[in-house]
C-alpha atoms as a PDB file:
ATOM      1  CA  UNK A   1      -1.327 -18.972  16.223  1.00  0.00           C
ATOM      2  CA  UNK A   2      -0.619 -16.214  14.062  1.00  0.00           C
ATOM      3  CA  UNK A   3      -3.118 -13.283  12.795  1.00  0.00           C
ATOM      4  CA  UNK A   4      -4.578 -13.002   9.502  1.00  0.00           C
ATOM      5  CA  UNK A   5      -2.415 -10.277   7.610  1.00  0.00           C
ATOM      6  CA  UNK A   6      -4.523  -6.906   7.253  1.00  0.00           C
ATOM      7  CA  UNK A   7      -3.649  -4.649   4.271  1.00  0.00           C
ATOM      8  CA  UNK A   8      -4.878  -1.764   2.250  1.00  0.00           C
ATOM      9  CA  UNK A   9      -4.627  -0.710  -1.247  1.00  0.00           C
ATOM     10  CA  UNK A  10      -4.661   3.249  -1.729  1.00  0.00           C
ATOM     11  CA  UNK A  11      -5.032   4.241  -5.029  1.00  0.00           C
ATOM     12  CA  UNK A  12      -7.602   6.572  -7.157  1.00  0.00           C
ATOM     13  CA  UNK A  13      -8.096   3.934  -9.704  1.00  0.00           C
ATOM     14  CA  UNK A  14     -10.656   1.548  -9.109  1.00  0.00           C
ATOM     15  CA  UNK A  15      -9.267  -1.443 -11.352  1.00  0.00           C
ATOM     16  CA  UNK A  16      -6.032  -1.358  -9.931  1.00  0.00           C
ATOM     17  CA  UNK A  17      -7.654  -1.497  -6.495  1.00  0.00           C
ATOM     18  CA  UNK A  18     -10.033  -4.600  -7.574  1.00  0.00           C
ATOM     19  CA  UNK A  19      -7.008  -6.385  -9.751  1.00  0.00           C
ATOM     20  CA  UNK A  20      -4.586  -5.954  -6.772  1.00  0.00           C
ATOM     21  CA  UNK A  21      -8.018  -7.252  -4.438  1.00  0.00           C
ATOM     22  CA  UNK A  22      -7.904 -10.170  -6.614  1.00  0.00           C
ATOM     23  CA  UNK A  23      -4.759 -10.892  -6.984  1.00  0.00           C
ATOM     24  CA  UNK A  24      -4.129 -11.151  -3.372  1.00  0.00           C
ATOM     25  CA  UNK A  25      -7.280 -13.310  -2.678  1.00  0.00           C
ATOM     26  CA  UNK A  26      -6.078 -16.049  -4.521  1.00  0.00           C
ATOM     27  CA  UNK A  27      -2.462 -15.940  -3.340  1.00  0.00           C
ATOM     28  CA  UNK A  28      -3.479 -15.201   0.328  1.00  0.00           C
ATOM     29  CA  UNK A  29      -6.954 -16.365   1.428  1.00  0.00           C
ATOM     30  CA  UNK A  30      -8.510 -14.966   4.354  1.00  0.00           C
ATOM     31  CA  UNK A  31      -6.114 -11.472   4.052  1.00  0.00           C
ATOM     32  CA  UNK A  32      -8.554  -8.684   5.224  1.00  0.00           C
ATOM     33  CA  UNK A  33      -8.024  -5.937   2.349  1.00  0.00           C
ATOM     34  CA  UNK A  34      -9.231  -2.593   2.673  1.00  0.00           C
ATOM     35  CA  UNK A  35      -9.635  -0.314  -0.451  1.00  0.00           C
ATOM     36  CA  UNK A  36      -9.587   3.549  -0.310  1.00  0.00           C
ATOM     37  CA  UNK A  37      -9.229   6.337  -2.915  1.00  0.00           C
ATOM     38  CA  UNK A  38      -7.798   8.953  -1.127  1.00  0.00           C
ATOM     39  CA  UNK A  39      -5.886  10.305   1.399  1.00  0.00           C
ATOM     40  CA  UNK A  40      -8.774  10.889   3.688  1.00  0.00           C
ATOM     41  CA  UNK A  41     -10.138   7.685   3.243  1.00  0.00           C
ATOM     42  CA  UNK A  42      -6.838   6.328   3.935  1.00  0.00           C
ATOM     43  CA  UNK A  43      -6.360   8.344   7.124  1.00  0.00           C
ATOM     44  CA  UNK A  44      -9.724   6.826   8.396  1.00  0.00           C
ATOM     45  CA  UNK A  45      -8.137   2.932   7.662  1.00  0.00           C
ATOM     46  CA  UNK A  46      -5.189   3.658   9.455  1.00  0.00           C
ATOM     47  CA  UNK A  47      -6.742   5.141  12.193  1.00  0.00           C
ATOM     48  CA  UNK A  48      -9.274   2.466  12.010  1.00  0.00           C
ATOM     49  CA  UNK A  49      -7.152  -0.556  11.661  1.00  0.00           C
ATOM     50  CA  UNK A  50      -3.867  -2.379  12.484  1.00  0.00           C
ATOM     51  CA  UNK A  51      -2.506  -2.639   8.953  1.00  0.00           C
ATOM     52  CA  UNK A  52       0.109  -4.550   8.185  1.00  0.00           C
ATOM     53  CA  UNK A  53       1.042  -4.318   4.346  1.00  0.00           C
ATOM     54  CA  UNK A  54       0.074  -0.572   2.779  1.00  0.00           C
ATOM     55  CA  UNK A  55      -0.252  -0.186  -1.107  1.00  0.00           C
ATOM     56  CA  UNK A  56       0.063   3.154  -1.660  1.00  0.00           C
ATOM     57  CA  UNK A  57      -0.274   5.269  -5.196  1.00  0.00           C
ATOM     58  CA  UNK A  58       2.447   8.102  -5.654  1.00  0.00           C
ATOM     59  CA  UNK A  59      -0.096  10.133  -7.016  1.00  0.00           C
ATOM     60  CA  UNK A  60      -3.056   9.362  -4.213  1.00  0.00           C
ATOM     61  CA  UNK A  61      -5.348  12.559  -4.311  1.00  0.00           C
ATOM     62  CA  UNK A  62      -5.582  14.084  -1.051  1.00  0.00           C
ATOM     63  CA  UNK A  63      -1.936  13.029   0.052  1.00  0.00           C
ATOM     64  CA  UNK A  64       1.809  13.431  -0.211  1.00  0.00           C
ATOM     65  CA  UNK A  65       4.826  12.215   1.617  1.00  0.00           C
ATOM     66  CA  UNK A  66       4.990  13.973   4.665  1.00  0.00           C
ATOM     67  CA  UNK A  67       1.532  12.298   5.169  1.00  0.00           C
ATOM     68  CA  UNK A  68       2.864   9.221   4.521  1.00  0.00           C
ATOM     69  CA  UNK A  69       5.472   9.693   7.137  1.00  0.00           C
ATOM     70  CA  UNK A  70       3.221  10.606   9.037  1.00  0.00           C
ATOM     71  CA  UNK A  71       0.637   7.636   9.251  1.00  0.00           C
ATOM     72  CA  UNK A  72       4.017   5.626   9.077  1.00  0.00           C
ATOM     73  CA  UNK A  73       4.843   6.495  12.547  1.00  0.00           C
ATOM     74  CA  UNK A  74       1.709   6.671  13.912  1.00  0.00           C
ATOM     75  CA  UNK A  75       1.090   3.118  12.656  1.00  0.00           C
ATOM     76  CA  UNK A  76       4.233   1.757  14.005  1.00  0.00           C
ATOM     77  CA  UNK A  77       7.187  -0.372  12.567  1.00  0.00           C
ATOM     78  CA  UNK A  78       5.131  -3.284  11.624  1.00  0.00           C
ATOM     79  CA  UNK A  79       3.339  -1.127   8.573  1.00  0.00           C
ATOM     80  CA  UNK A  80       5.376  -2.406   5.626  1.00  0.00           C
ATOM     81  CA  UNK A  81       4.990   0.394   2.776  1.00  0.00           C
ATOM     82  CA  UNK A  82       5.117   0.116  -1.082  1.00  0.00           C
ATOM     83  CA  UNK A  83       4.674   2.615  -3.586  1.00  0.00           C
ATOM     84  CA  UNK A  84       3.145   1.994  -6.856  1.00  0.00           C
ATOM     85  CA  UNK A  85       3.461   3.951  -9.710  1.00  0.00           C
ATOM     86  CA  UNK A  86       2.384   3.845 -13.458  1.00  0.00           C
ATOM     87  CA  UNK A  87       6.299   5.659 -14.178  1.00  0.00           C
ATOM     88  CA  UNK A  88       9.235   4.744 -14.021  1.00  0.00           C
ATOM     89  CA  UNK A  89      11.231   7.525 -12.317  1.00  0.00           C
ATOM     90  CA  UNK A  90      15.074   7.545 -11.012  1.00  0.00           C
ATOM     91  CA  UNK A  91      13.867   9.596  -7.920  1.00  0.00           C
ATOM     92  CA  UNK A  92      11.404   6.653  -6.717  1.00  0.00           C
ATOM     93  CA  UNK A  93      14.032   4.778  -4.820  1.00  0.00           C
ATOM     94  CA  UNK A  94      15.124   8.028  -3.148  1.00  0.00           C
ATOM     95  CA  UNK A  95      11.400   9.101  -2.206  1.00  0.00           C
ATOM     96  CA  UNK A  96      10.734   5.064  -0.781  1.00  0.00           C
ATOM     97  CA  UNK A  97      13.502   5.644   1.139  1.00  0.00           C
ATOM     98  CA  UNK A  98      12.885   9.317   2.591  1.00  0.00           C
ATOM     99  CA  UNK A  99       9.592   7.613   3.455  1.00  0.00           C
ATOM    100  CA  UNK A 100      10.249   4.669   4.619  1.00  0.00           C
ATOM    101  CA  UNK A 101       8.601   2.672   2.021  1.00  0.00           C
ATOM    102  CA  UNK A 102      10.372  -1.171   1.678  1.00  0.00           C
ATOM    103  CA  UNK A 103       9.503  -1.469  -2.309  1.00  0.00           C
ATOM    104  CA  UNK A 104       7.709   0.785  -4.974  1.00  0.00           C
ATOM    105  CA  UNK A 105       6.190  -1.855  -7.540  1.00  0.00           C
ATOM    106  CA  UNK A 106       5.506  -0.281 -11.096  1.00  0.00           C
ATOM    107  CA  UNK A 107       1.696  -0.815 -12.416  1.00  0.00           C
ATOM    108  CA  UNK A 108       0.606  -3.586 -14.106  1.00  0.00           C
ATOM    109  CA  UNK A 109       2.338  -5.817 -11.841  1.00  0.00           C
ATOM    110  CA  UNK A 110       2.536  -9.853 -11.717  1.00  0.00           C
ATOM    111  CA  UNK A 111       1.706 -11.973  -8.767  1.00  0.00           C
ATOM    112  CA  UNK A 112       5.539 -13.020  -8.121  1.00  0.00           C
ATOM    113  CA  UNK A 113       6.351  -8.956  -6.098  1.00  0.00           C
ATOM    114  CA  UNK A 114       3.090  -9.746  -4.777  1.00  0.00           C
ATOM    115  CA  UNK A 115       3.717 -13.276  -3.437  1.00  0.00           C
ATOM    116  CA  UNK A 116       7.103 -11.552  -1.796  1.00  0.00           C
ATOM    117  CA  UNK A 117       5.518  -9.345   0.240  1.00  0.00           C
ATOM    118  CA  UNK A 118       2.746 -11.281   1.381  1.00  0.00           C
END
């Protein structure tokens, strides 16, 4: 029997946070979702939790990608990350990859890159 999937949604802005919540209820019932606004609060989950999927803002206040890496590898291989952004930018494959991040989705996005990951 496998475990309910575990996620969290990091970003400043609360509707993305509940429209993302939402979103992922009704594709995946019974997914525990955590929502934090910054990087403290996301330290806290991650310490807190075994997390399986992270949503993560490029612009999350309190935060930048060495503290990504960081929770990364203290959260083990089986953290997926993706980066969302409001911009495009050429430089956000590069930074996913520095990071280790598997996607960066750009905001408002559809159920269908949310049904992949889940």
């Amino acid at each position: 029997m496998s475990r309910a999937v575990t996620l969290v949604i990091a970003d400043a802005d609360e509707d993305v946070r509940i429209d993302l919540s939402e979103m992922i209820a009704r594709i995946a019932p019974g997914t525990t979702v955590i929502e934090v606004a910054n990087g403290t609060q996301l330290n806290a989950a991650l310490q807190d939790n075994a997390i399986d999927l992270l949503f993560v803002d490029v612009m999350l206040p309190q935060t930048d990608g060495r503290d990504i890496m960081k929770w990364q590898t203290a959260a083990g291989p089986q953290t997926m990350i993706v980066l969302l952004s409001d911009l495009l930018s050429p430089r956000w494959p590069h930074v996913a990859q520095s990071i280790g991040a598997y996607d960066v989705l750009l905001k408002p996005f559809g159920e269908t890159p949310i049904k992949r990951l889940i």
